[in-house]
N, C-alpha and C. Protein backbone atom coordinates (compact mmCIF):
# COMPACT_ATOMS: atom_id res chain seq x y z
N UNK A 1 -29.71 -115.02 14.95
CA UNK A 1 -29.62 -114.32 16.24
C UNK A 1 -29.29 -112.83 16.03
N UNK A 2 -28.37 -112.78 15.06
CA UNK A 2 -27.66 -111.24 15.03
C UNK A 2 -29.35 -110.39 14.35
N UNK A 3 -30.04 -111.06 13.30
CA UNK A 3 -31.00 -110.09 12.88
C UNK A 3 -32.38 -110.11 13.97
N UNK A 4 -31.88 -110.73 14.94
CA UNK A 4 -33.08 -110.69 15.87
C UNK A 4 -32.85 -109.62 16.56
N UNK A 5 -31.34 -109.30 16.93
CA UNK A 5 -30.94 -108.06 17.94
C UNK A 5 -30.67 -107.08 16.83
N UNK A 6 -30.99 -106.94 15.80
CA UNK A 6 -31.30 -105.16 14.92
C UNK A 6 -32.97 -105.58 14.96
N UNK A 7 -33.43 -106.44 14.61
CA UNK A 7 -35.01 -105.75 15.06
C UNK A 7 -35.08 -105.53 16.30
N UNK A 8 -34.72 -105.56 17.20
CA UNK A 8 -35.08 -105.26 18.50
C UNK A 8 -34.32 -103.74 18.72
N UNK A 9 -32.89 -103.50 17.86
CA UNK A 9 -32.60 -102.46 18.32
C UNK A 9 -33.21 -101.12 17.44
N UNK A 10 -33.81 -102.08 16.37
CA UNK A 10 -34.36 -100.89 15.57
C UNK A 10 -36.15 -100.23 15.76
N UNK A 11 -36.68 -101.47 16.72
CA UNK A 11 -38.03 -101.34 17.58
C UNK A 11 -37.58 -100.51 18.97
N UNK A 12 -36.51 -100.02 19.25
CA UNK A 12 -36.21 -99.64 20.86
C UNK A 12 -35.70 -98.16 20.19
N UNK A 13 -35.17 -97.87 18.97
CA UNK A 13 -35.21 -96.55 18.58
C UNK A 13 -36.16 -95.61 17.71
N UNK A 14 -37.24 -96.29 17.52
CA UNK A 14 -38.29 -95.66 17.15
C UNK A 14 -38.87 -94.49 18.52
N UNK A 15 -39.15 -95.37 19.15
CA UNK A 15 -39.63 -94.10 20.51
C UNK A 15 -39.32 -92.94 20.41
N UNK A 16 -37.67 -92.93 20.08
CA UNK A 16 -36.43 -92.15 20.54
C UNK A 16 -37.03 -91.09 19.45
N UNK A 17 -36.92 -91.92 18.55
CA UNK A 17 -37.25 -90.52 17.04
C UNK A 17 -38.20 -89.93 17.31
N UNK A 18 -39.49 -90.63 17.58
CA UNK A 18 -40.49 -89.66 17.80
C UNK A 18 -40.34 -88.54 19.27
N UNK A 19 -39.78 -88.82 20.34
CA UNK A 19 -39.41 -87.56 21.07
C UNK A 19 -38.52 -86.86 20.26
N UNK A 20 -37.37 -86.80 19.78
CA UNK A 20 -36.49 -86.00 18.71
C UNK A 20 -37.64 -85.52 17.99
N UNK A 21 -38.41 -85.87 16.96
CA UNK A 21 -38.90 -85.20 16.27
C UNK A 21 -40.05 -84.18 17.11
N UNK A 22 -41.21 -84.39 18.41
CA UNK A 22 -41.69 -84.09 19.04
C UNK A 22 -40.89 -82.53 19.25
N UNK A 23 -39.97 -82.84 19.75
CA UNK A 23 -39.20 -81.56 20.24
C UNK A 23 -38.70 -80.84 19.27
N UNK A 24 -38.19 -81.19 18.14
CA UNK A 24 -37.61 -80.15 17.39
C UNK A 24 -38.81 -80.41 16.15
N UNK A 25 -39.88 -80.27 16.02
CA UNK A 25 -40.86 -80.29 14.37
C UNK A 25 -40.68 -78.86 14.21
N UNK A 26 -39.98 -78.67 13.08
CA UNK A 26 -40.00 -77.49 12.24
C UNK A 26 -41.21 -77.81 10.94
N UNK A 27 -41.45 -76.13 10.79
CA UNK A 27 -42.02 -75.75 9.60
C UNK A 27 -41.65 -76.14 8.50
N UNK A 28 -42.43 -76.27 8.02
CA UNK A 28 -42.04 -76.50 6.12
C UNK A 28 -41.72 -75.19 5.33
N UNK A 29 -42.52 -74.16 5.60
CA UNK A 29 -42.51 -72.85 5.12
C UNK A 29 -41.90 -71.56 5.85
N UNK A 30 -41.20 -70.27 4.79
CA UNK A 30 -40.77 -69.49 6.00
C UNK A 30 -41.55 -68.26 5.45
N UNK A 31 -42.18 -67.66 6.28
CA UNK A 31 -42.41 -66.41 5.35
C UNK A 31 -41.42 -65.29 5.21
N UNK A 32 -41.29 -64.56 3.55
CA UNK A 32 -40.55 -64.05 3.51
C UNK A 32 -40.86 -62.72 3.32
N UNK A 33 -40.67 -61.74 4.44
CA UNK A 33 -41.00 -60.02 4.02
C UNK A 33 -40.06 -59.38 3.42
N UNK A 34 -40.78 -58.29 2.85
CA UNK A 34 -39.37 -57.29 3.01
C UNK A 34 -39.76 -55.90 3.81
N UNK A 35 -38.69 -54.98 3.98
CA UNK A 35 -38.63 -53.73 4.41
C UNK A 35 -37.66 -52.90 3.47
N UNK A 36 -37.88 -51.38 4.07
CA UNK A 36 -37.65 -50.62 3.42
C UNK A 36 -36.60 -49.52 4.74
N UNK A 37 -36.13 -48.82 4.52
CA UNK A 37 -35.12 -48.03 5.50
C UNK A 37 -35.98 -47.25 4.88
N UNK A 38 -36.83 -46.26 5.98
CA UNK A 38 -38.16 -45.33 5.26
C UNK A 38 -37.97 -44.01 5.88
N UNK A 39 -36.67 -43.91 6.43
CA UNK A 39 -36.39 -42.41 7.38
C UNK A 39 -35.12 -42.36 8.06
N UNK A 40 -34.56 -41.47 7.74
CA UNK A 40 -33.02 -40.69 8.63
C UNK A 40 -33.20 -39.85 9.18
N UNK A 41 -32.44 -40.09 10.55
CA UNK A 41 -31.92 -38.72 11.57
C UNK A 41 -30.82 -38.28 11.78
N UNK A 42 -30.13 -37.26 11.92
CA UNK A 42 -28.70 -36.96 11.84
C UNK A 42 -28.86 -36.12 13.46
N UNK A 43 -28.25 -36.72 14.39
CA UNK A 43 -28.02 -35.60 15.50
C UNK A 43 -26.63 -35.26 16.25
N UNK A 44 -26.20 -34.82 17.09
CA UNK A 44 -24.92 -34.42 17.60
C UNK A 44 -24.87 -35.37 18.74
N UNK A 45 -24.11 -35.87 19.30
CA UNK A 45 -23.92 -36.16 20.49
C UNK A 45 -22.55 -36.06 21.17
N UNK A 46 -22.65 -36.02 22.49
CA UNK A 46 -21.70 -36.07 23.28
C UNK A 46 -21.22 -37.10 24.19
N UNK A 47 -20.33 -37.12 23.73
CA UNK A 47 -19.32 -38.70 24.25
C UNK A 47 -18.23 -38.68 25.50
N UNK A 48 -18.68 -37.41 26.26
CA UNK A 48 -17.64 -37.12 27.49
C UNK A 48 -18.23 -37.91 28.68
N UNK A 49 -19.35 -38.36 29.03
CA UNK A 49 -19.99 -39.25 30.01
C UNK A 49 -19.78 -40.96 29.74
N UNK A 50 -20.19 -41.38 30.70
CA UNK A 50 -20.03 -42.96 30.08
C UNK A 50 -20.82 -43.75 29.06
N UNK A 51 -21.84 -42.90 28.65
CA UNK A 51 -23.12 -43.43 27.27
C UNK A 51 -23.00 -41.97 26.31
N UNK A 52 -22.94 -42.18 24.98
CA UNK A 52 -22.58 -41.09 24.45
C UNK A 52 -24.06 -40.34 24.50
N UNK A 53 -24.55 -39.12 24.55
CA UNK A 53 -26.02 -38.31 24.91
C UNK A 53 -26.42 -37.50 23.53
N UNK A 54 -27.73 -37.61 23.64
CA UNK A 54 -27.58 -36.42 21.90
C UNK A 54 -27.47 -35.30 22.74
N UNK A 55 -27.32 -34.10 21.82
CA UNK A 55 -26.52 -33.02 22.73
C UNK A 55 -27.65 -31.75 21.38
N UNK A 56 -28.23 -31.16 22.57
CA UNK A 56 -28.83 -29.58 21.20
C UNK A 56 -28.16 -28.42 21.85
N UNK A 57 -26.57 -28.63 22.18
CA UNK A 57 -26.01 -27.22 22.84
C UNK A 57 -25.41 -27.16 21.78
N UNK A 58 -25.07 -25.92 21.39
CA UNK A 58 -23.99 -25.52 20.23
C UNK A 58 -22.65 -25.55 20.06
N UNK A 59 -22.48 -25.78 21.40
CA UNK A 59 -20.59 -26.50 21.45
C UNK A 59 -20.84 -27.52 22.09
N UNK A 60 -19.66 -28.30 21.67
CA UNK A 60 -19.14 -29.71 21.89
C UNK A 60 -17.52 -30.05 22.43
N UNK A 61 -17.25 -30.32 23.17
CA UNK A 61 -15.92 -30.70 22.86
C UNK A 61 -15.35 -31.29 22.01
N UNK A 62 -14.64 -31.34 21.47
CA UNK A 62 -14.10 -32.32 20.19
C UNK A 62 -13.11 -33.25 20.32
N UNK A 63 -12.70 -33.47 21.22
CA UNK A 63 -12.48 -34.95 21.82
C UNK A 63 -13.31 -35.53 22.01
N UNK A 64 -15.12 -35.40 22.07
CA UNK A 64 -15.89 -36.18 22.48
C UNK A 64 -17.18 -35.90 21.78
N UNK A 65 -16.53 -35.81 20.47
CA UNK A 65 -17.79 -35.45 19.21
C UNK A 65 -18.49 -36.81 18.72
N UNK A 66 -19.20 -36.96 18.19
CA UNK A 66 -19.94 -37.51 17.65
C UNK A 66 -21.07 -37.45 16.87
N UNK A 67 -21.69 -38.65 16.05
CA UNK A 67 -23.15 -38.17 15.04
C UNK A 67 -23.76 -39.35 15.57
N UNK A 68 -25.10 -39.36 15.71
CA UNK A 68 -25.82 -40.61 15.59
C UNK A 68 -26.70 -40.54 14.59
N UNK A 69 -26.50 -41.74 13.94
CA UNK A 69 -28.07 -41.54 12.69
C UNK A 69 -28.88 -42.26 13.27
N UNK A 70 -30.05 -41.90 12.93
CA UNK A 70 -31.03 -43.26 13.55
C UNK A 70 -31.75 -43.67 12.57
N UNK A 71 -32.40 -44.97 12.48
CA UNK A 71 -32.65 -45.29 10.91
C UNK A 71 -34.51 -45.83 11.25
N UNK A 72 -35.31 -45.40 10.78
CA UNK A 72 -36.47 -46.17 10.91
C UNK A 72 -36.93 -47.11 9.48
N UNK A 73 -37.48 -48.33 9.89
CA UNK A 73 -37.70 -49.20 8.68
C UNK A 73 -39.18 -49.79 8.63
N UNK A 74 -39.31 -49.76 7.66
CA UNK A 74 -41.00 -50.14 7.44
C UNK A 74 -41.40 -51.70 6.74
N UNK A 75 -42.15 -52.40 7.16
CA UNK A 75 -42.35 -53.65 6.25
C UNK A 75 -43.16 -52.99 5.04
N UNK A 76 -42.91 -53.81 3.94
CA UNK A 76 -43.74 -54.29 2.84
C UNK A 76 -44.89 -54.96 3.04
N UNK A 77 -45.83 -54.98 2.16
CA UNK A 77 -46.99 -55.55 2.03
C UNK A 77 -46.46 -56.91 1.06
N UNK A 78 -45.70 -56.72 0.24
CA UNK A 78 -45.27 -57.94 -0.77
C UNK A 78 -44.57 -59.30 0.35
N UNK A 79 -45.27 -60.70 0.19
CA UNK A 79 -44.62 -61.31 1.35
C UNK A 79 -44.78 -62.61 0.33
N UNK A 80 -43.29 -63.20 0.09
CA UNK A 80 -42.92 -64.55 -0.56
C UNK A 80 -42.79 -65.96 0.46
N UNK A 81 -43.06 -67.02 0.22
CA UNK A 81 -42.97 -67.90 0.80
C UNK A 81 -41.73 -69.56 0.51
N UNK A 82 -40.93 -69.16 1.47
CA UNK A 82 -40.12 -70.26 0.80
C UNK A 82 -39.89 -71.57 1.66
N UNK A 83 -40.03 -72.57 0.56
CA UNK A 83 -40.31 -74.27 1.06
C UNK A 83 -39.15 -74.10 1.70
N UNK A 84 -38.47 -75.18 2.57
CA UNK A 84 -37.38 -75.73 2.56
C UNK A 84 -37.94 -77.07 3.43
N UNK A 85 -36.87 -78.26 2.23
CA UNK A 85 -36.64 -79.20 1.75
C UNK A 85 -35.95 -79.72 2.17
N UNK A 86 -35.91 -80.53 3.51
CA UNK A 86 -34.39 -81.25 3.95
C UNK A 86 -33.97 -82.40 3.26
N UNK A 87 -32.65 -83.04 3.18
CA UNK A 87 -32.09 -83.78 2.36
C UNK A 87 -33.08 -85.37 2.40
N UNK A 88 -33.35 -85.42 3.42
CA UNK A 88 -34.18 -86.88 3.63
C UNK A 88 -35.38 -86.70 4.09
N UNK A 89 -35.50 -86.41 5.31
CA UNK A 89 -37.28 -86.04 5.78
C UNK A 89 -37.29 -84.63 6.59
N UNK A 90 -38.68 -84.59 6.50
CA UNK A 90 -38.63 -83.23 7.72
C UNK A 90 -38.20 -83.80 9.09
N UNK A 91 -38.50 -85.11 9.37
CA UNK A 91 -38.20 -85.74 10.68
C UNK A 91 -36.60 -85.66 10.58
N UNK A 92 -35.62 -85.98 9.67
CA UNK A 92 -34.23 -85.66 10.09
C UNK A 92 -33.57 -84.34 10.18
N UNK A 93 -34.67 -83.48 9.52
CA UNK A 93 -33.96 -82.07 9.56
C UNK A 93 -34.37 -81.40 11.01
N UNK A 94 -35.54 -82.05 11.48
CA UNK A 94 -36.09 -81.73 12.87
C UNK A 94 -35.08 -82.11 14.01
N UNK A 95 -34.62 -83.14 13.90
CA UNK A 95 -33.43 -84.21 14.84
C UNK A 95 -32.26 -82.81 14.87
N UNK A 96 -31.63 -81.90 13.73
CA UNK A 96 -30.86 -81.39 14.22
C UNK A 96 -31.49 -80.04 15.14
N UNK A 97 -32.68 -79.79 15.48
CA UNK A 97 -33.21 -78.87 16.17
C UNK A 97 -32.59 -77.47 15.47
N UNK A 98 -32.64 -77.44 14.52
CA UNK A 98 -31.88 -76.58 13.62
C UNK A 98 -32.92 -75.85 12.82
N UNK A 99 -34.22 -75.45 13.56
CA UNK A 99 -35.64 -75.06 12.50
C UNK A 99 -35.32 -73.51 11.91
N UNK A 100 -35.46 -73.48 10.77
CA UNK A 100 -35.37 -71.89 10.11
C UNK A 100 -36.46 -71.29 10.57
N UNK A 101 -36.33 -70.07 10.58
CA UNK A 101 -37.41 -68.97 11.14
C UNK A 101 -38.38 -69.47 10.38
N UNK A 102 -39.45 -68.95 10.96
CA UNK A 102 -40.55 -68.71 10.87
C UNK A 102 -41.33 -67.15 9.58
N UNK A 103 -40.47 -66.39 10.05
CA UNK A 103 -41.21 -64.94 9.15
C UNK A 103 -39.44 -64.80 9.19
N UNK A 104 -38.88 -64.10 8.20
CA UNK A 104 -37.55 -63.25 8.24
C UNK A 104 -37.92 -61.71 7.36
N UNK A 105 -37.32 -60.86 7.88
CA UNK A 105 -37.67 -59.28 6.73
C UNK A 105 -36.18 -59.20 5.84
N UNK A 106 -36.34 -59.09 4.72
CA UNK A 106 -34.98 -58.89 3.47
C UNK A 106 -35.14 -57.72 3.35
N UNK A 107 -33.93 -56.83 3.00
CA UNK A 107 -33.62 -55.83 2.78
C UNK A 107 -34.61 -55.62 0.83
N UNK A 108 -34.51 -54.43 0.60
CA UNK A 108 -35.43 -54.15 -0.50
C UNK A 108 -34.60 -52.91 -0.85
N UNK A 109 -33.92 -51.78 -0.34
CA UNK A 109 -33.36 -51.01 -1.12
C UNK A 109 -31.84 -51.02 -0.44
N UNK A 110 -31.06 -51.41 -1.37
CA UNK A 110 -29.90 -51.81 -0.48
C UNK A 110 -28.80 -50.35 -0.46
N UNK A 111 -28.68 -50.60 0.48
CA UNK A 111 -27.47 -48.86 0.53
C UNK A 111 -26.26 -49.65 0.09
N UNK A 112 -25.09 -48.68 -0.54
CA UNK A 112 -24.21 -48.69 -1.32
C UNK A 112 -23.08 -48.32 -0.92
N UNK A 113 -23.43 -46.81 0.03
CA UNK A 113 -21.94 -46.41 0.84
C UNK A 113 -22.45 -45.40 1.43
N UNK A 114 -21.91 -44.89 2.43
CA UNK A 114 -22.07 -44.16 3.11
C UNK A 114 -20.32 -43.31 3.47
N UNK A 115 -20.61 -41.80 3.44
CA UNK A 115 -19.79 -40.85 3.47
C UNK A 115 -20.27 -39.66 4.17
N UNK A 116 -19.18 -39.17 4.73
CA UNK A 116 -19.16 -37.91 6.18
C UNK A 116 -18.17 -37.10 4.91
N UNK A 117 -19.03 -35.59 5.05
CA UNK A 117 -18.06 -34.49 4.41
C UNK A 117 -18.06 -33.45 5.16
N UNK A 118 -17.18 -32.65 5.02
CA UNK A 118 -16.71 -31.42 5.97
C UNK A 118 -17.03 -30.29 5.38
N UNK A 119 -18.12 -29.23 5.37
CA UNK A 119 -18.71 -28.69 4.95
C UNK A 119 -17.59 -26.87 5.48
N UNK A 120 -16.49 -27.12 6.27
CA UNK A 120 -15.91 -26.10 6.78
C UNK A 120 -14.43 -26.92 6.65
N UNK A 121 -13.37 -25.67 6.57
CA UNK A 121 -11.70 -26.69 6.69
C UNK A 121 -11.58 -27.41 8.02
N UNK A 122 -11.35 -28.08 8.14
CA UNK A 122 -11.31 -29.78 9.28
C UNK A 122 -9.80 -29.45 9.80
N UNK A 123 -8.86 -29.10 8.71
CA UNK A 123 -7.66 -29.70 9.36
C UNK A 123 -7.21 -29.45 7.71
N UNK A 124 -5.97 -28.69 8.03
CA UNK A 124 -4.96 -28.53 6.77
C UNK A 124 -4.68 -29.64 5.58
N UNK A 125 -5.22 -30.89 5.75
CA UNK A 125 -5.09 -32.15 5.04
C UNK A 125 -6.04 -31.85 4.30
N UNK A 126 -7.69 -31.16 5.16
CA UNK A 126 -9.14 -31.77 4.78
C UNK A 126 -10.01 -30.43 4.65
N UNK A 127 -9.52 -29.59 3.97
CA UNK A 127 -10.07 -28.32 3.53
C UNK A 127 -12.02 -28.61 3.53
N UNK A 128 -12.42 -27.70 3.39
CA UNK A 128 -14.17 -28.07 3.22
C UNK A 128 -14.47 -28.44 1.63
N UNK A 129 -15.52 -29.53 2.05
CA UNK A 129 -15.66 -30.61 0.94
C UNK A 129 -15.15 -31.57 1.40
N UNK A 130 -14.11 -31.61 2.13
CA UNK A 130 -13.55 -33.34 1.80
C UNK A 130 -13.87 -34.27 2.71
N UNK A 131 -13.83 -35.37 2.34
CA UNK A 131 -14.38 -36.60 2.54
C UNK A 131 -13.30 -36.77 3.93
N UNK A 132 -14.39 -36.94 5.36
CA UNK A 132 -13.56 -37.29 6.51
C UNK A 132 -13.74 -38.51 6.87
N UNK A 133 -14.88 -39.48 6.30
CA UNK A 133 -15.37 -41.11 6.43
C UNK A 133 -14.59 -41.37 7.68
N UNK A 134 -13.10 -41.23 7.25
CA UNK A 134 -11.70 -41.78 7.58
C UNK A 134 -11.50 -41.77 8.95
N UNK A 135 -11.98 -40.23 9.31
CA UNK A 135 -11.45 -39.81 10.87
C UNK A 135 -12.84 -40.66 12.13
N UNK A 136 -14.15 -41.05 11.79
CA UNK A 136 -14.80 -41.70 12.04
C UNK A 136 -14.94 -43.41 12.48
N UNK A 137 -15.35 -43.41 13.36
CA UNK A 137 -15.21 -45.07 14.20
C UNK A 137 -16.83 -45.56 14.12
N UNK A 138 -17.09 -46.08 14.27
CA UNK A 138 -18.73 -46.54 14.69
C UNK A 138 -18.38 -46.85 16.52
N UNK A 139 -19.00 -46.61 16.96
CA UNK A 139 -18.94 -46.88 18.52
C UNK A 139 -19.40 -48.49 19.22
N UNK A 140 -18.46 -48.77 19.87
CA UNK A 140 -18.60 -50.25 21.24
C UNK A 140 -17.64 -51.08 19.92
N UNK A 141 -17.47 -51.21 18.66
CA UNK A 141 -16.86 -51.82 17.92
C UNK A 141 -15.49 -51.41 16.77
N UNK A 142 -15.96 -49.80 17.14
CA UNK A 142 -14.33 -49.22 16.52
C UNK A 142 -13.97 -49.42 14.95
N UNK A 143 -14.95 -50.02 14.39
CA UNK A 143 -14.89 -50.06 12.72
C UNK A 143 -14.94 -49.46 12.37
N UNK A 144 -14.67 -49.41 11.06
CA UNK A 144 -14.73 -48.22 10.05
C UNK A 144 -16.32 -48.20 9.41
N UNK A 145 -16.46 -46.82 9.13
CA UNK A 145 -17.97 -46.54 8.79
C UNK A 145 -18.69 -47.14 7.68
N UNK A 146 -17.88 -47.66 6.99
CA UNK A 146 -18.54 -48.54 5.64
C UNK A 146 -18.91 -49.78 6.24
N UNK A 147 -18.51 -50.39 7.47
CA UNK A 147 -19.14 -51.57 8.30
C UNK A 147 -20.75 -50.94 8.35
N UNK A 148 -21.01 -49.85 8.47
CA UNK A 148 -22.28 -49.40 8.78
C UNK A 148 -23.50 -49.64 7.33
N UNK A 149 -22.76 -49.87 6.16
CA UNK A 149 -24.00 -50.23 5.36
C UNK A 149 -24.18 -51.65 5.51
N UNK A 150 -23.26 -52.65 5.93
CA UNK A 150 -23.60 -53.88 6.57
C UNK A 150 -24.81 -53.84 7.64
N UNK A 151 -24.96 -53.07 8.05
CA UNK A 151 -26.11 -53.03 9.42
C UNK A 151 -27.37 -52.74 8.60
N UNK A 152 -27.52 -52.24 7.14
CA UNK A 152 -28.24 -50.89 6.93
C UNK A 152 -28.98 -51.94 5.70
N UNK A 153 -27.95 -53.45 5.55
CA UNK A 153 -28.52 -54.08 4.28
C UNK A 153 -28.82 -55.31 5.41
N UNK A 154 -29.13 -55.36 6.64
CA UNK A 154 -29.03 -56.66 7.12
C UNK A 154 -30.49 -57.30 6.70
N UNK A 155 -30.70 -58.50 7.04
CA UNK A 155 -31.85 -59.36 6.68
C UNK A 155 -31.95 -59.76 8.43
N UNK A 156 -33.56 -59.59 8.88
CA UNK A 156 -33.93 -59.35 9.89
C UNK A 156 -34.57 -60.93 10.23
N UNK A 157 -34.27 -61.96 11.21
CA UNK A 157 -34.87 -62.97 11.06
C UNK A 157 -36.33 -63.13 12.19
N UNK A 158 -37.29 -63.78 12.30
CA UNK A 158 -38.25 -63.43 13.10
C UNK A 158 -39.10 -61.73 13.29
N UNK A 159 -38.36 -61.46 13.68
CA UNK A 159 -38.76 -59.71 13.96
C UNK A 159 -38.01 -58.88 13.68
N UNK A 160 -38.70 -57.62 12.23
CA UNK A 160 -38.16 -56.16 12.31
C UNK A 160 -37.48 -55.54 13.43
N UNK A 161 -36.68 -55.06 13.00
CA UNK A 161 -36.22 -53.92 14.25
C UNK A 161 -36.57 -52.11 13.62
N UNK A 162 -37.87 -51.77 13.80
CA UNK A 162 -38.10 -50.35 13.42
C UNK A 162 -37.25 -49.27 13.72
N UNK A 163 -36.52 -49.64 14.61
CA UNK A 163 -36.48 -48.01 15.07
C UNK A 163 -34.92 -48.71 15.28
N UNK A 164 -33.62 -47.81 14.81
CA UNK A 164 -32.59 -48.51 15.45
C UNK A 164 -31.26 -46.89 15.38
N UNK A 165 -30.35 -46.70 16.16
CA UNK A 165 -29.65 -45.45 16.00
C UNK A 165 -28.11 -46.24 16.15
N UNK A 166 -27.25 -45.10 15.64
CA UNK A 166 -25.89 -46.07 15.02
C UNK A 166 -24.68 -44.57 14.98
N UNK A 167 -23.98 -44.82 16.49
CA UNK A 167 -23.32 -43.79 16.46
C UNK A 167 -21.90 -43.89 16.12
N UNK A 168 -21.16 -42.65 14.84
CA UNK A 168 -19.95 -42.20 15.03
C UNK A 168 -18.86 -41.42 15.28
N UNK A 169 -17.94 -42.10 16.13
CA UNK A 169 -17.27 -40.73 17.11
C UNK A 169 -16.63 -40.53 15.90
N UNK A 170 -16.12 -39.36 16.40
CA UNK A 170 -15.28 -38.00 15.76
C UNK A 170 -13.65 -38.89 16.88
N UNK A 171 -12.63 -39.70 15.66
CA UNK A 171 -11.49 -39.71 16.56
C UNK A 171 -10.48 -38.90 16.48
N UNK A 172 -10.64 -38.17 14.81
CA UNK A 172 -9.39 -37.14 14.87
C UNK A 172 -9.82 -35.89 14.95
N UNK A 173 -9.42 -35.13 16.13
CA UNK A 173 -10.26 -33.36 16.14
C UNK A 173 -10.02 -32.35 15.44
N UNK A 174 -10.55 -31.78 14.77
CA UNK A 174 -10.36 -30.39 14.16
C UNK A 174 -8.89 -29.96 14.52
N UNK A 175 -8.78 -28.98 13.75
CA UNK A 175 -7.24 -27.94 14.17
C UNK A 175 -7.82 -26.95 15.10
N UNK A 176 -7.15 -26.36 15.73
CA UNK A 176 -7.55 -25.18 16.83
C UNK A 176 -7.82 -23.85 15.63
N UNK A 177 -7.63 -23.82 14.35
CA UNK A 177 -8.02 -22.40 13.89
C UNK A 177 -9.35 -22.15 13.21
N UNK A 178 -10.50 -23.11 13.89
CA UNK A 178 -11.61 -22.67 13.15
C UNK A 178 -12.60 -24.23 14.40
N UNK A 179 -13.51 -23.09 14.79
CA UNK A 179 -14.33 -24.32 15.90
C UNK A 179 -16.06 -24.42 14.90
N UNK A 180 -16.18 -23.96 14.41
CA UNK A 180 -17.24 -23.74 13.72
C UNK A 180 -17.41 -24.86 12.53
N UNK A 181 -18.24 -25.93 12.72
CA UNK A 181 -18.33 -27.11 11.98
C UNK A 181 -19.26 -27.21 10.81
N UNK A 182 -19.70 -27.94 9.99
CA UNK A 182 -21.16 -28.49 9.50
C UNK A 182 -20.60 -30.24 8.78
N UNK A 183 -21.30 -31.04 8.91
CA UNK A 183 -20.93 -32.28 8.36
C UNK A 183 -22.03 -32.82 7.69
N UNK A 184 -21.96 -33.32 6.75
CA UNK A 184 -23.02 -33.67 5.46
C UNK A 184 -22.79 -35.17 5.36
N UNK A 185 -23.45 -36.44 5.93
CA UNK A 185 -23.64 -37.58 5.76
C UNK A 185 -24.36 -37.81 4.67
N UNK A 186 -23.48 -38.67 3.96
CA UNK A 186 -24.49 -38.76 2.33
C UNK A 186 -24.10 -40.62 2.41
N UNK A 187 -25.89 -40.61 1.67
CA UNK A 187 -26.11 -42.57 1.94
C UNK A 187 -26.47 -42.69 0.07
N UNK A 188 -25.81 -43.60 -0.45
CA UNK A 188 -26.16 -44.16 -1.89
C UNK A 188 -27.20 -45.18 -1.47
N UNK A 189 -27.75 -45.39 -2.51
CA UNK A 189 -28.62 -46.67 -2.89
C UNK A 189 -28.40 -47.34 -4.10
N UNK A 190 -28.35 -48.41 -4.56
CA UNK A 190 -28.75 -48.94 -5.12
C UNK A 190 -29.50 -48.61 -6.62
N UNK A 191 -30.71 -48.47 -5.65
CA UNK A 191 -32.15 -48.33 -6.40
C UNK A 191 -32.98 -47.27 -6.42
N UNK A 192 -32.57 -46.51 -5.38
CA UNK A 192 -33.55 -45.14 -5.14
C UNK A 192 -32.29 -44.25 -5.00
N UNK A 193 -32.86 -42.76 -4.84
CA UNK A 193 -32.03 -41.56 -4.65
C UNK A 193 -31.46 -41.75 -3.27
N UNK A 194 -30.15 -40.98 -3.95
CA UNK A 194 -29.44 -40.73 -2.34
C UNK A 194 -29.80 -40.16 -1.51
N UNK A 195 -29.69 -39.90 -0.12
CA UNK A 195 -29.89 -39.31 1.19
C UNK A 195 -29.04 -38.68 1.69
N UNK A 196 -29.49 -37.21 1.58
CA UNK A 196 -28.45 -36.30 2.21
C UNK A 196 -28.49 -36.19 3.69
N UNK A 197 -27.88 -35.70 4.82
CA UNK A 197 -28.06 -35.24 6.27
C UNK A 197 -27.10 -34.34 6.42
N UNK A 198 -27.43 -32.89 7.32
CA UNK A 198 -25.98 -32.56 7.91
C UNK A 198 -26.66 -31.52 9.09
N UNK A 199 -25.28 -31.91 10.10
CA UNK A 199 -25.49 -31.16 11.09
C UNK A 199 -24.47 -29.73 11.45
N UNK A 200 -24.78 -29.21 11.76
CA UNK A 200 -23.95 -28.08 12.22
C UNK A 200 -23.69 -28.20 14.10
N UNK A 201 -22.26 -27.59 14.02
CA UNK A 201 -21.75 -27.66 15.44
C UNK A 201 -20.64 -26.92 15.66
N UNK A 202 -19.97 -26.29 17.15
CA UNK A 202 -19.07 -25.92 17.41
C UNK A 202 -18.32 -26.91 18.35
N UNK A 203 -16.76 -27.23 17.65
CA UNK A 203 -16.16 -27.84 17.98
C UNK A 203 -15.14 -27.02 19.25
N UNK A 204 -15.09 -27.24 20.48
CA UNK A 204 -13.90 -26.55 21.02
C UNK A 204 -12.93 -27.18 21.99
């Protein structure tokens, strides 16, 4: 009697699998691109309104300074393909509706660090030359700017993002004895040459 009611309960969950699998059939394959970070912009903006604005006036307030870089990225032509193999069938890895992308883009030249220098004296601490990284936030999240090569090495799943801009405020202001700025954003790599940027500005 008892093996009469598992064939019956094991004929009444077949259906079941095939809608589960119906609904979630994943791919076997993902394609794998890469990209490249193929261009920098360095501009000024102003952070006294409620969206920070790029700004081409020559003063700024400096309570409400800021840089935005903007980064453009290019795919590769080189494109790898990787199986994946669930532990038992594709039908149980389908059941968790858990399907890996389809196309993902990998990073290809990975940045290393990123640094803000003060090309004029900043502030009696930070004479010109020195490294202000420090006085810098990334904006809506308040991190520190080395969070920003995290963004810069990300792996893109489904769809590139070409075009993307990444602003940081200015939180500690200049001293009042010099309004006259220039700041030099410098990006390492890895694998290729570094990337210089700098902007000039009056702080007041």
């Amino acid at each position: 009697m008892k093996r009469k009611y598992k064939i019956l309960l094991i004929l009444l969950a077949l259906p079941l699998l095939d809608v589960f699998y119906a609904c979630c059939n994943c791919e076997d394959n993902t394609e794998e691109k890469f990209y490249i970070n193929s261009g920098f912009t360095l501009k000024n903006i102003d952070n006294s309104g409620e969206e920070p604005l790029e700004s081409t006036s020559v003063n700024i307030n400096k309570k409400a300074y800021g840089i935005r870089l903007q980064v453009n990225r290019q795919s590769l032509s080189f494109i790898k393909t990787e199986t994946y193999q669930p532990l038992f069938s594709q039908g149980a890895y389908a059941m968790s509706c858990d399907c890996p992308p389809e196309v993902t883009y990998e990073h290809s030249d990975k940045v290393e660090s990123i640094k803000i220098i003060t090309l004029n004296d900043f502030t009696a601490d930070k004479p010109a030359n020195s490294d202000i990284t420090e006085y810098f936030k990334m904006r809506k999240v308040y991190k520190d700017v080395i969070e920003l090569v995290k963004s810069l090495n990300y792996d893109f799943p489904y769809k590139l993002e070409e075009k993307e801009y990444f602003d940081l405020l200015l939180m500690i202001p200049p001293s009042e004895d010099n309004i006259q700025h220039q700041f030099k954003l410098i990006i390492t790599f890895e694998n290729k040459p570094t990337v210089e940027l700098q902007t000039t500005v009056n702080l007041i």
